[in-house]
PDB file of N, CA and C in Angstrom:
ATOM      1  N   UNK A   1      -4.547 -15.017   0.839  1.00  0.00           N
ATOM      2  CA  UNK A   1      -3.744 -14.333  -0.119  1.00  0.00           C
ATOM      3  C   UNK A   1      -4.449 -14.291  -1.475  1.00  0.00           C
ATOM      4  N   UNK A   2      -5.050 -15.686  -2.117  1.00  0.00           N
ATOM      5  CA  UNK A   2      -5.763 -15.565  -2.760  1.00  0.00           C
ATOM      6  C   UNK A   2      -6.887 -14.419  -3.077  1.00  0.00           C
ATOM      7  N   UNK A   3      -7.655 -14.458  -2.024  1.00  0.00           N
ATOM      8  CA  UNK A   3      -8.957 -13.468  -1.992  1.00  0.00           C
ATOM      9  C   UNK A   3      -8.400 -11.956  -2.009  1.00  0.00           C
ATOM     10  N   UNK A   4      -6.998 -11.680  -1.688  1.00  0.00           N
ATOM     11  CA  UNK A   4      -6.765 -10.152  -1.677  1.00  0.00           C
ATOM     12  C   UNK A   4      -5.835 -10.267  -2.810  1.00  0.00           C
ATOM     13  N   UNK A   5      -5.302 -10.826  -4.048  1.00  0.00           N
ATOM     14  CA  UNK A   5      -5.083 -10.714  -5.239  1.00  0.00           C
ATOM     15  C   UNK A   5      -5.985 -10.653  -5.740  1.00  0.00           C
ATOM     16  N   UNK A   6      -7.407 -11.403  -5.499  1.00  0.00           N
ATOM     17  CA  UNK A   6      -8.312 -11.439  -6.824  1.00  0.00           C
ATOM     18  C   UNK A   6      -9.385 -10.248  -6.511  1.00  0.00           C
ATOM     19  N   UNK A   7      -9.308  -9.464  -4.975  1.00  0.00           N
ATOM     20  CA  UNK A   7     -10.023  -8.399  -5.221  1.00  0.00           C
ATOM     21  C   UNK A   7      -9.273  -7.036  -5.945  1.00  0.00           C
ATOM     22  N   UNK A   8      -7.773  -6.961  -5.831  1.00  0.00           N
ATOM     23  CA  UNK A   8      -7.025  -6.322  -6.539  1.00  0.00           C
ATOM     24  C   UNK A   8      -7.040  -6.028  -7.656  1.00  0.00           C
ATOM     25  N   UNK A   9      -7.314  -7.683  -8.536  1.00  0.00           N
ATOM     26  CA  UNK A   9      -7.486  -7.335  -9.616  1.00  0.00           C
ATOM     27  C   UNK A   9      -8.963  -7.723 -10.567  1.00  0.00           C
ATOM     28  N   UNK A  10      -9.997  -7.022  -9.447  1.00  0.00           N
ATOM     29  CA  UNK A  10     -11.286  -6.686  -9.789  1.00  0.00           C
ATOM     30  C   UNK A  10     -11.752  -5.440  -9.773  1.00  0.00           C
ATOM     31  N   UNK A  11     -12.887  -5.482 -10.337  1.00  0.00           N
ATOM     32  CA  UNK A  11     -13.708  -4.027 -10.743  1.00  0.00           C
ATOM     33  C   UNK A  11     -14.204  -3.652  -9.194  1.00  0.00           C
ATOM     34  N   UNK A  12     -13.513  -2.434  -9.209  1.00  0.00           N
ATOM     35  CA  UNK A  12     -13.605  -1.460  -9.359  1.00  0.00           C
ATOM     36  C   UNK A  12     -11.604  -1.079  -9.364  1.00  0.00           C
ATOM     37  N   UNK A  13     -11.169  -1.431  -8.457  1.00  0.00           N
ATOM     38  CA  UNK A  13      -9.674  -2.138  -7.819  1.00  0.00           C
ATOM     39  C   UNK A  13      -8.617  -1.980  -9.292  1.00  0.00           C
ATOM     40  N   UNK A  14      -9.114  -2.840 -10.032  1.00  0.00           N
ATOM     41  CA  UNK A  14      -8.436  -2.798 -11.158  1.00  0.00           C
ATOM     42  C   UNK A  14      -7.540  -1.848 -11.922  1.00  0.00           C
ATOM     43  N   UNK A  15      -8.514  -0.231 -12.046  1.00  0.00           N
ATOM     44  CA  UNK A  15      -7.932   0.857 -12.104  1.00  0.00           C
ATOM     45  C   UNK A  15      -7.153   1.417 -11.578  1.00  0.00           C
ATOM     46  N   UNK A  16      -6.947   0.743 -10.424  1.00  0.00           N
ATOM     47  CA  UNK A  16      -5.865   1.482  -9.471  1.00  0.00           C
ATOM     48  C   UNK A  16      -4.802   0.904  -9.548  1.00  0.00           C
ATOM     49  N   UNK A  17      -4.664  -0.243  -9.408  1.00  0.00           N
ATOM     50  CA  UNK A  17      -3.839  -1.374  -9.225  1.00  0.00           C
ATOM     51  C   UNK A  17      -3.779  -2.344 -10.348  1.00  0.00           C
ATOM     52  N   UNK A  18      -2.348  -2.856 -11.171  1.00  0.00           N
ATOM     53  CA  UNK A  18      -2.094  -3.586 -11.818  1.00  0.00           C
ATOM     54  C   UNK A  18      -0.961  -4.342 -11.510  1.00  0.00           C
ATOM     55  N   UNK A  19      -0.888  -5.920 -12.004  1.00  0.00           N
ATOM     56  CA  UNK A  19       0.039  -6.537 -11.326  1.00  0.00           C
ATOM     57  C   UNK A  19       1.330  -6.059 -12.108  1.00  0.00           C
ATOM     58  N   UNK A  20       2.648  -6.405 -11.097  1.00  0.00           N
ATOM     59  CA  UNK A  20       4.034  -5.923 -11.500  1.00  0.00           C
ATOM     60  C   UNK A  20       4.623  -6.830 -11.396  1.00  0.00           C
ATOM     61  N   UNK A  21       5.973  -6.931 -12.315  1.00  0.00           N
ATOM     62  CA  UNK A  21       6.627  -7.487 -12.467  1.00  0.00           C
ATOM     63  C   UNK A  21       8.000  -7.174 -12.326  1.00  0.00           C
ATOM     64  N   UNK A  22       8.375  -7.574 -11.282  1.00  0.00           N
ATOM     65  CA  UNK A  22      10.474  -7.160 -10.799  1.00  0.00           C
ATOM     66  C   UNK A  22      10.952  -7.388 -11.999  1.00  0.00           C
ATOM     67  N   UNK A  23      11.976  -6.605 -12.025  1.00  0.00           N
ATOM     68  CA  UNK A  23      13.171  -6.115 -12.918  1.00  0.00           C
ATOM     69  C   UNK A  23      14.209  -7.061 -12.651  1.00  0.00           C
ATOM     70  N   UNK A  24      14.456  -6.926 -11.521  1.00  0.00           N
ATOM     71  CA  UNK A  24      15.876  -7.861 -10.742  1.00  0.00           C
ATOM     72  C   UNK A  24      15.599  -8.645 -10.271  1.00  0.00           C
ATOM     73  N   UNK A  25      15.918  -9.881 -10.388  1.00  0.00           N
ATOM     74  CA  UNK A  25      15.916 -11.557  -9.892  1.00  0.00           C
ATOM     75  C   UNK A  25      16.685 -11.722  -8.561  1.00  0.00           C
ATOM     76  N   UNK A  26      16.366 -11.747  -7.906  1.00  0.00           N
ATOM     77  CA  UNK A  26      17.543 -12.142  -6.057  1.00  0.00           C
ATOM     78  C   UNK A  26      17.438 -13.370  -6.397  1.00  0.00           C
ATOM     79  N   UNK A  27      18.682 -13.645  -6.781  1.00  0.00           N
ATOM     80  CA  UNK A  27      19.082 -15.183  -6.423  1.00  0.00           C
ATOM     81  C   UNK A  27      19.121 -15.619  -5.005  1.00  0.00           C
ATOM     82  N   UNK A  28      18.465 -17.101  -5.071  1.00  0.00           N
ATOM     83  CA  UNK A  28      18.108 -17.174  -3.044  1.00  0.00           C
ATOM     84  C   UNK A  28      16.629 -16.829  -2.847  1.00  0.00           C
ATOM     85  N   UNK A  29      16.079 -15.825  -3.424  1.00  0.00           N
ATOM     86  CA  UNK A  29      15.019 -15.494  -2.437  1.00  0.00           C
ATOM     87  C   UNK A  29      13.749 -15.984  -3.194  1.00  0.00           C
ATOM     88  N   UNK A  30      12.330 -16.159  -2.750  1.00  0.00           N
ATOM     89  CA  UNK A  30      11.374 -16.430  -3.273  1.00  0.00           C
ATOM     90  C   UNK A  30      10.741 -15.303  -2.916  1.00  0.00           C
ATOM     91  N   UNK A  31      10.874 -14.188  -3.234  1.00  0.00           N
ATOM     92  CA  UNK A  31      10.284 -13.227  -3.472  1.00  0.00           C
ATOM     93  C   UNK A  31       9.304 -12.878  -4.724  1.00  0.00           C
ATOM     94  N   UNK A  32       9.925 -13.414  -5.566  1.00  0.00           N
ATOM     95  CA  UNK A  32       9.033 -13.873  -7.030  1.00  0.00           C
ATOM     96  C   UNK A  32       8.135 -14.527  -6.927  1.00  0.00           C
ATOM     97  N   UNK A  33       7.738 -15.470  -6.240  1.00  0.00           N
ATOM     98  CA  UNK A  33       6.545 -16.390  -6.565  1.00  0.00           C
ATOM     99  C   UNK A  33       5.605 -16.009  -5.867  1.00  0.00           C
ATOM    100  N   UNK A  34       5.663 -14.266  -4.914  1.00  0.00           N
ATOM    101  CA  UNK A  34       4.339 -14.074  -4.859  1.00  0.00           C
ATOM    102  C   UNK A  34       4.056 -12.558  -5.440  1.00  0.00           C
ATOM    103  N   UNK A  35       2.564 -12.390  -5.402  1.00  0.00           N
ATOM    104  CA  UNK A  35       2.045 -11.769  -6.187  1.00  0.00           C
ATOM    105  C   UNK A  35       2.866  -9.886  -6.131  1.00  0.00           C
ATOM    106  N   UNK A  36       3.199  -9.068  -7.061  1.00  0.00           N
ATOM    107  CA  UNK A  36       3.414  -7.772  -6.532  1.00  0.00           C
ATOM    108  C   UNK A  36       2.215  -6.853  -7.137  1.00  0.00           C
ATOM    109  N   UNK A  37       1.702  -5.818  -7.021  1.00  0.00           N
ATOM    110  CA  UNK A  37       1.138  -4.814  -7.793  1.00  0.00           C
ATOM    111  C   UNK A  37       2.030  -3.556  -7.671  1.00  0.00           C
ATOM    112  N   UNK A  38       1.254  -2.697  -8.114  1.00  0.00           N
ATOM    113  CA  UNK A  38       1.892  -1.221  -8.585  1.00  0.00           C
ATOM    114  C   UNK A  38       0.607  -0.483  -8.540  1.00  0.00           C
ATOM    115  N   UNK A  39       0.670   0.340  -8.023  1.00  0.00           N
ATOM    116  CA  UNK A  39      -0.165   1.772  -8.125  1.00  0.00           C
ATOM    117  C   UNK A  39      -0.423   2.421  -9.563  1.00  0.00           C
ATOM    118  N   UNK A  40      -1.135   2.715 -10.406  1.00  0.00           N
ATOM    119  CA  UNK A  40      -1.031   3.265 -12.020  1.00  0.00           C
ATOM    120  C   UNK A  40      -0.922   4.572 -11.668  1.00  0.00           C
ATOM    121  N   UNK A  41       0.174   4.810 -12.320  1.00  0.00           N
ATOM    122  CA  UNK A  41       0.595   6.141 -12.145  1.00  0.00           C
ATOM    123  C   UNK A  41       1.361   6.922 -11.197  1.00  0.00           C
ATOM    124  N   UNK A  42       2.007   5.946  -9.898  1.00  0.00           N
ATOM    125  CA  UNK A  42       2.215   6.252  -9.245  1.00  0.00           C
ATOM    126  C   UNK A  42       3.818   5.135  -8.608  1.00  0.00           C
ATOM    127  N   UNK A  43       4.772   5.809  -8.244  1.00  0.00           N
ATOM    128  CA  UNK A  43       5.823   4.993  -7.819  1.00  0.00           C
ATOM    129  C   UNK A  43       5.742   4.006  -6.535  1.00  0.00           C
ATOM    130  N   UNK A  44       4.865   3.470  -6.404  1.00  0.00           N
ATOM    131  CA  UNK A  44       4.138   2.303  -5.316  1.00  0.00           C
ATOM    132  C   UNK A  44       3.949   1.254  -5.713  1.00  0.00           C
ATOM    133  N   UNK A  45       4.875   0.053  -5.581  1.00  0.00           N
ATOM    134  CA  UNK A  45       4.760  -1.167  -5.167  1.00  0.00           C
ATOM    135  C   UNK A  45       4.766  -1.675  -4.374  1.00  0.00           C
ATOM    136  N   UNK A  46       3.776  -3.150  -4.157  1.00  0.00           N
ATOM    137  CA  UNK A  46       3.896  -3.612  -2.687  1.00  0.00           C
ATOM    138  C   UNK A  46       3.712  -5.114  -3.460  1.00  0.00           C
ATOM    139  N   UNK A  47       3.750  -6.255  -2.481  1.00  0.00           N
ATOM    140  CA  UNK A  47       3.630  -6.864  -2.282  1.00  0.00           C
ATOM    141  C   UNK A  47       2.811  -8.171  -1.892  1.00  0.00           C
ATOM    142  N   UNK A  48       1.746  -9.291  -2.027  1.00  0.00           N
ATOM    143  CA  UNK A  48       1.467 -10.028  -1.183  1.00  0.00           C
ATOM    144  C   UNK A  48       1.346 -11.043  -0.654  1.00  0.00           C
ATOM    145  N   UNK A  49       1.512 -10.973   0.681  1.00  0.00           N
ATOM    146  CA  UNK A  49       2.746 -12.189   1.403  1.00  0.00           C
ATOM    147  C   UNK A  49       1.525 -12.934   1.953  1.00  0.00           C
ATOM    148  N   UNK A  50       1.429 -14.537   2.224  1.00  0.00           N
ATOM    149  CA  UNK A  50       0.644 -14.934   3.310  1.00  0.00           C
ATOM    150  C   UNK A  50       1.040 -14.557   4.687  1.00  0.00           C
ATOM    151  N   UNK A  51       0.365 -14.776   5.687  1.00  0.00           N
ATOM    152  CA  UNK A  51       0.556 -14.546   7.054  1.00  0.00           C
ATOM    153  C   UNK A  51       1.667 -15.025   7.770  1.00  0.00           C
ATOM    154  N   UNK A  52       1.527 -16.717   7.315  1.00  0.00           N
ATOM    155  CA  UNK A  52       2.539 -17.463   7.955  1.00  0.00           C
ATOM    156  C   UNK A  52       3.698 -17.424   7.110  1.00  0.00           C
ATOM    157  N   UNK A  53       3.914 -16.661   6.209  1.00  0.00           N
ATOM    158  CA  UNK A  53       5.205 -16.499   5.309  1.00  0.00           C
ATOM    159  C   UNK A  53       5.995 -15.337   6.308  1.00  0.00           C
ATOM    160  N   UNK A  54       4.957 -14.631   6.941  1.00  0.00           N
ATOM    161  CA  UNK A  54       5.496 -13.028   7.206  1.00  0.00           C
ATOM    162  C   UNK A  54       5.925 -13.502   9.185  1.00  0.00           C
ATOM    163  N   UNK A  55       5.548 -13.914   9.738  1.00  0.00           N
ATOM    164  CA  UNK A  55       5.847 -14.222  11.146  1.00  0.00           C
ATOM    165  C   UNK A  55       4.634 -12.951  11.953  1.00  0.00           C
ATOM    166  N   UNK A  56       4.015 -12.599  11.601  1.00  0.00           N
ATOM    167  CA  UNK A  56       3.453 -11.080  11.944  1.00  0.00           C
ATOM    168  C   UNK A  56       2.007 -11.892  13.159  1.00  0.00           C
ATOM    169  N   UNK A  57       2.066 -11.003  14.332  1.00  0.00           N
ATOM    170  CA  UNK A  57       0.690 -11.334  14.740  1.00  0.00           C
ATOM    171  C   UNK A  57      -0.744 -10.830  13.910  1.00  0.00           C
ATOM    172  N   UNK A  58      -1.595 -11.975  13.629  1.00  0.00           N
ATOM    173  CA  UNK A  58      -2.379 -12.272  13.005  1.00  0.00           C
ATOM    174  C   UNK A  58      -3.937 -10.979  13.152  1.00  0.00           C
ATOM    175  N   UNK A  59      -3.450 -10.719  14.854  1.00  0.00           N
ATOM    176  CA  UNK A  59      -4.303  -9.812  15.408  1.00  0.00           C
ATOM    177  C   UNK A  59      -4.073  -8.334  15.624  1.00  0.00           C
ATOM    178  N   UNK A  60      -2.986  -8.310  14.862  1.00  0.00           N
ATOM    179  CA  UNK A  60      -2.106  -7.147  15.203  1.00  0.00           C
ATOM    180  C   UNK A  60      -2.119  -6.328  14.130  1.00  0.00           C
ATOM    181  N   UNK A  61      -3.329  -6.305  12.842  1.00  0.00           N
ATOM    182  CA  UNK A  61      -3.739  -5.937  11.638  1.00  0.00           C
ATOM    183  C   UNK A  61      -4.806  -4.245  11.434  1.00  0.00           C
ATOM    184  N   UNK A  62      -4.366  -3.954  10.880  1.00  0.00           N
ATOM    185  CA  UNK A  62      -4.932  -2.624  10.319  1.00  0.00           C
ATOM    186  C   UNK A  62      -5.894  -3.090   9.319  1.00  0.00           C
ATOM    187  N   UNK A  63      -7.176  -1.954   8.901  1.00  0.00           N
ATOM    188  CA  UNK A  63      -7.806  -2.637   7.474  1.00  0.00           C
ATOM    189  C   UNK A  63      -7.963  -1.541   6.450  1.00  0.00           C
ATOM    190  N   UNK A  64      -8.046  -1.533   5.367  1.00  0.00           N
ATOM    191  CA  UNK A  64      -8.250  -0.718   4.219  1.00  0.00           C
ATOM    192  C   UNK A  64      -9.559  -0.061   4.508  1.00  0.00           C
ATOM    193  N   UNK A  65      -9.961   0.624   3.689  1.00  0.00           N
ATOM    194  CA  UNK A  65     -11.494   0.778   3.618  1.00  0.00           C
ATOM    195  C   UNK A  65     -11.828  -0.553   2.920  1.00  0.00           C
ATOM    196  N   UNK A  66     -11.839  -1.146   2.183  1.00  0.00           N
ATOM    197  CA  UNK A  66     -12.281  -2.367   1.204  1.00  0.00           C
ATOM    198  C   UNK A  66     -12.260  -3.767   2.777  1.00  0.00           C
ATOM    199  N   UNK A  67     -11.536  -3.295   3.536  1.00  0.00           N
ATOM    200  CA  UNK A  67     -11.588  -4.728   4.689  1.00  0.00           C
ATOM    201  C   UNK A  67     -10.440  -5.199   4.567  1.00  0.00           C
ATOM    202  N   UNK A  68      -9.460  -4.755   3.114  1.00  0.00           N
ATOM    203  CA  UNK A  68      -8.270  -6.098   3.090  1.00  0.00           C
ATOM    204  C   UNK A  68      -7.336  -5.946   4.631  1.00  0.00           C
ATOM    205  N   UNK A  69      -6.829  -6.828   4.900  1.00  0.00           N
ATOM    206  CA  UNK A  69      -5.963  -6.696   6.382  1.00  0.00           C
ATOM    207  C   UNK A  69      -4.520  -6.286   5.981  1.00  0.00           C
ATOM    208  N   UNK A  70      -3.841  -5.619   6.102  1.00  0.00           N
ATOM    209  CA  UNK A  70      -2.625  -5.530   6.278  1.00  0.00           C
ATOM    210  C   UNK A  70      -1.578  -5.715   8.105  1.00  0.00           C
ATOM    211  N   UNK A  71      -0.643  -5.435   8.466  1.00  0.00           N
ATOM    212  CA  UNK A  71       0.041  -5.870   9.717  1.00  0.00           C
ATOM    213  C   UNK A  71       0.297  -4.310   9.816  1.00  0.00           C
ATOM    214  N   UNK A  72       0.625  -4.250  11.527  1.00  0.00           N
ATOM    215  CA  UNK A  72       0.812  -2.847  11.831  1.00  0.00           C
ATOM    216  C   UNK A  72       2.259  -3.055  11.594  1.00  0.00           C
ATOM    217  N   UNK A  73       2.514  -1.552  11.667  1.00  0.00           N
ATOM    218  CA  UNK A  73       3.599  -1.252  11.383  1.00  0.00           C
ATOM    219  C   UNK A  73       4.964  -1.956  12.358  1.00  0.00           C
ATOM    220  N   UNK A  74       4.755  -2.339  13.767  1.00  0.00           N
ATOM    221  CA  UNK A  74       5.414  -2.247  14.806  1.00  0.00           C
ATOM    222  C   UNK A  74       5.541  -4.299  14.968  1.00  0.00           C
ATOM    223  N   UNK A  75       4.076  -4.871  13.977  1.00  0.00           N
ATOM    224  CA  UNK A  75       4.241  -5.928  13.758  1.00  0.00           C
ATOM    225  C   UNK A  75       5.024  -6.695  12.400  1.00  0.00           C
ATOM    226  N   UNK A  76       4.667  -5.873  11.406  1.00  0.00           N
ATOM    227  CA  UNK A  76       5.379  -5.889  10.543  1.00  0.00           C
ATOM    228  C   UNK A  76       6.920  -5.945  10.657  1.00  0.00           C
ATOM    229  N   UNK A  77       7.131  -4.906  11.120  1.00  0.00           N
ATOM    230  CA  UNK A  77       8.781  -4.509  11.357  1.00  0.00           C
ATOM    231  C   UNK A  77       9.408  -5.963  12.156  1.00  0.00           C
ATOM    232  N   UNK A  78       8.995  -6.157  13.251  1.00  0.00           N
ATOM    233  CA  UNK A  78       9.604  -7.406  14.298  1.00  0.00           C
ATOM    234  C   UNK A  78       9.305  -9.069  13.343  1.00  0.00           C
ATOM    235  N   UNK A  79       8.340  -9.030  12.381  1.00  0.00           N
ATOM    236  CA  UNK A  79       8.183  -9.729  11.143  1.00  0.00           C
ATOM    237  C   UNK A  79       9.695 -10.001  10.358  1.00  0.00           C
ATOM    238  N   UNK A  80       9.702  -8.658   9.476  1.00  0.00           N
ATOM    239  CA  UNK A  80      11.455  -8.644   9.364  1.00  0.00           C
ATOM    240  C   UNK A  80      12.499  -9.100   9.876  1.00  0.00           C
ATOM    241  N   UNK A  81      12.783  -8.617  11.428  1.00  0.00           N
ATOM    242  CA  UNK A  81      13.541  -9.083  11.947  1.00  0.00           C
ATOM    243  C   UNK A  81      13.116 -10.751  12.494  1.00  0.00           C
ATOM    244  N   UNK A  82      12.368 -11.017  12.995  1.00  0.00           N
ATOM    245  CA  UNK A  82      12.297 -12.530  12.693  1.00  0.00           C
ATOM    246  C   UNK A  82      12.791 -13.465  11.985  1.00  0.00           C
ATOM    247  N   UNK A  83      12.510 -13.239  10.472  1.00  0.00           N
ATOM    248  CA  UNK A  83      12.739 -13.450   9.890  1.00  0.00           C
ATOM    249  C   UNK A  83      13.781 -13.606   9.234  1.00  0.00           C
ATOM    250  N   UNK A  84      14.680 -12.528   9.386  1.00  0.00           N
ATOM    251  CA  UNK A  84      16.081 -11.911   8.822  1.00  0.00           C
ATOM    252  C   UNK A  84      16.248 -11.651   6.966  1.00  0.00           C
ATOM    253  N   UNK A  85      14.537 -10.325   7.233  1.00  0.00           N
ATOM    254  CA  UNK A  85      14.791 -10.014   5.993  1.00  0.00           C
ATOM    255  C   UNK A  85      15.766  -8.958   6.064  1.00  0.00           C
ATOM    256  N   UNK A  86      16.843  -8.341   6.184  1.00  0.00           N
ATOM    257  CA  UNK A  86      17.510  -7.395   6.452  1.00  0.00           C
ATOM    258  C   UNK A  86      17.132  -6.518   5.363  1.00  0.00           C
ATOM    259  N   UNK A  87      17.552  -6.340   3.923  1.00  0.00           N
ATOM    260  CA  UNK A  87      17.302  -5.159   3.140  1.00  0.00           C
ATOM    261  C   UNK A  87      15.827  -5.138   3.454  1.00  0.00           C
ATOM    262  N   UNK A  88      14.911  -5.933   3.227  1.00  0.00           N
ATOM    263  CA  UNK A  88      13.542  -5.243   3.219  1.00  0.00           C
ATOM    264  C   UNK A  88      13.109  -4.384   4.664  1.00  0.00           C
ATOM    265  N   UNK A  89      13.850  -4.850   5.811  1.00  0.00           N
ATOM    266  CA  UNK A  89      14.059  -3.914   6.879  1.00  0.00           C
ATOM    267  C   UNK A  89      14.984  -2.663   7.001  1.00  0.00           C
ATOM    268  N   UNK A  90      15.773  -2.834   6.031  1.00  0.00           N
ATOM    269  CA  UNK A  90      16.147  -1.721   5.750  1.00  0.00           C
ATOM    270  C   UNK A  90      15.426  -0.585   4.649  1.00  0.00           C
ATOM    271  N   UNK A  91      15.144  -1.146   4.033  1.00  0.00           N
ATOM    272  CA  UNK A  91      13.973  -0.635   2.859  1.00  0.00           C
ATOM    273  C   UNK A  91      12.888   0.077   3.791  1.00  0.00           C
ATOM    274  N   UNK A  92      12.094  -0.396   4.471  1.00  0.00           N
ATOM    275  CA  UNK A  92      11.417   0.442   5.465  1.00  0.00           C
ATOM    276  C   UNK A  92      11.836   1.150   6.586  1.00  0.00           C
ATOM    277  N   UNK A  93      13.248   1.532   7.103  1.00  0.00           N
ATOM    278  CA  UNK A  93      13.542   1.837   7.932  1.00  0.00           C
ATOM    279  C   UNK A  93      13.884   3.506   6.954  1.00  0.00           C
ATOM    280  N   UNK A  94      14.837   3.198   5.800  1.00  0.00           N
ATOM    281  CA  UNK A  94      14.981   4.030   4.604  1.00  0.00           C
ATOM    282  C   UNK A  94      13.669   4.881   4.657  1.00  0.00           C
ATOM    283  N   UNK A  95      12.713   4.590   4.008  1.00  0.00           N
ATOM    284  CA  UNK A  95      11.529   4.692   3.691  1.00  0.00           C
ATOM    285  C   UNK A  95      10.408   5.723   4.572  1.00  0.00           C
ATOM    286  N   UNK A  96      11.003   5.273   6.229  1.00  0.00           N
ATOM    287  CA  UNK A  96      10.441   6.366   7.057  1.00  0.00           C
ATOM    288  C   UNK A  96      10.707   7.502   7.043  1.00  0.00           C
ATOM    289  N   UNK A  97      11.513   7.912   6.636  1.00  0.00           N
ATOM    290  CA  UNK A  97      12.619   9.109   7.097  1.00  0.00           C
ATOM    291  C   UNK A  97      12.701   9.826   8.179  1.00  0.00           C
ATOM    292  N   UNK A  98      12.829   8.940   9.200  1.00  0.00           N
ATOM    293  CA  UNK A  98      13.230   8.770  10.652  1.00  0.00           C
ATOM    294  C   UNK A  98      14.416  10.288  11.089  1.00  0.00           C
ATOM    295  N   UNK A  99      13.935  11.368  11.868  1.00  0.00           N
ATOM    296  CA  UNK A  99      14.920  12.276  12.319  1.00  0.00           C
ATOM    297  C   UNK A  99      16.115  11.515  13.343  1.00  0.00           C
ATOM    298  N   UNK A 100      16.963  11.846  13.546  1.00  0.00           N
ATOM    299  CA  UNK A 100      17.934  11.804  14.473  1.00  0.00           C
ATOM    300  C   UNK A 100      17.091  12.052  16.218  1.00  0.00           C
ATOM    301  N   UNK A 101      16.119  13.038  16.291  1.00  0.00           N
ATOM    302  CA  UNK A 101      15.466  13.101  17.751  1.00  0.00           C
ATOM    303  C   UNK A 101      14.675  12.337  17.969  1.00  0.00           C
ATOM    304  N   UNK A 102      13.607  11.315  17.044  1.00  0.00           N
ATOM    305  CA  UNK A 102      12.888  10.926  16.723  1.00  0.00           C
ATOM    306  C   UNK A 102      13.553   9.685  17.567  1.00  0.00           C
ATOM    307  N   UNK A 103      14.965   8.919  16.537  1.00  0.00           N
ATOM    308  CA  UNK A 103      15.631   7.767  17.340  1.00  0.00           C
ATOM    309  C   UNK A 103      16.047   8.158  18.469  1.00  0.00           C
ATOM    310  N   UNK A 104      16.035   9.253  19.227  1.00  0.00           N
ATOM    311  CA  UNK A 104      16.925   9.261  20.485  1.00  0.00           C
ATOM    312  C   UNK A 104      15.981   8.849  21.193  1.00  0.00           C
ATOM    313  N   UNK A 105      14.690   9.698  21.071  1.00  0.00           N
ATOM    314  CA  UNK A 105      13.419   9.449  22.456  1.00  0.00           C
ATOM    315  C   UNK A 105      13.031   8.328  21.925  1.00  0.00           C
ATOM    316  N   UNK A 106      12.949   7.259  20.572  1.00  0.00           N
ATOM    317  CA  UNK A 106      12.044   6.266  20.805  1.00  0.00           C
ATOM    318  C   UNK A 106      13.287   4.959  20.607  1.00  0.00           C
ATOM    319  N   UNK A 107      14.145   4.854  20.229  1.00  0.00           N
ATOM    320  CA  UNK A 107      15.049   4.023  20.568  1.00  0.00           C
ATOM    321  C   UNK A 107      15.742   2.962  22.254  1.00  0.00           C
ATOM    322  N   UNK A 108      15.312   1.893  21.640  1.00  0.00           N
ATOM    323  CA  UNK A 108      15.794   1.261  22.812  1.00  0.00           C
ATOM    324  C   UNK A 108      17.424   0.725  23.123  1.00  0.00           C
ATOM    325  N   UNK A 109      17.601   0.827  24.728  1.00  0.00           N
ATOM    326  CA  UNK A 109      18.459   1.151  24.709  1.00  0.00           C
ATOM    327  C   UNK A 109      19.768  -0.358  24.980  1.00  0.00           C
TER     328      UNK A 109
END
């Protein structure tokens, strides 16, 4: 987690990305004590979580061009539910903008 904050906020990285700071406090959650950025210029924030914070298979990772690892989408998601982040699973479920035919054929039943 370390090494992908501090390439974030290095040269070249830097320009793109600056760290953010939440507005709203969730009482309960430790969502605060890790790192967020923001996109400059752009309505994109994310997040970054260690591995074993997230429940996600370790091998189950996508990479940037730069190498950083992120979780696939399908690992990510079952992450959430593991977990029982509910809004942030809802936040990405939101976020897809998932058709109605889309859930019929890929929905389980």
């Amino acid at each position: 987690m370390s090494q992908a904050v501090q390439l974030l906020k290095s040269d070249p990285y830097d320009k793109v990305y600056q760290l953010w700071k939440a507005v709203n406090f969730q009482p309960g959650a430790l969502t605060h004590t890790f790192p967020r950025f923001k996109l400059r210029g752009i309505a994109l924030r994310f997040q970054i979580l260690p591995s074993d914070d997230s429940y996600f298979n370790i091998y189950e990772v996508d990479r940037t061009l730069s190498g950083l690892p992120y979780p696939k989408l399908e690992s990510y998601a079952q992450s959430l539910l593991d977990t029982q982040r509910r809004v942030d699973l809802c936040n990405l479920i939101d976020g897809m903008n998932l058709t109605k035919d889309w859930v019929e054929e890929h929905g389980r039943s």
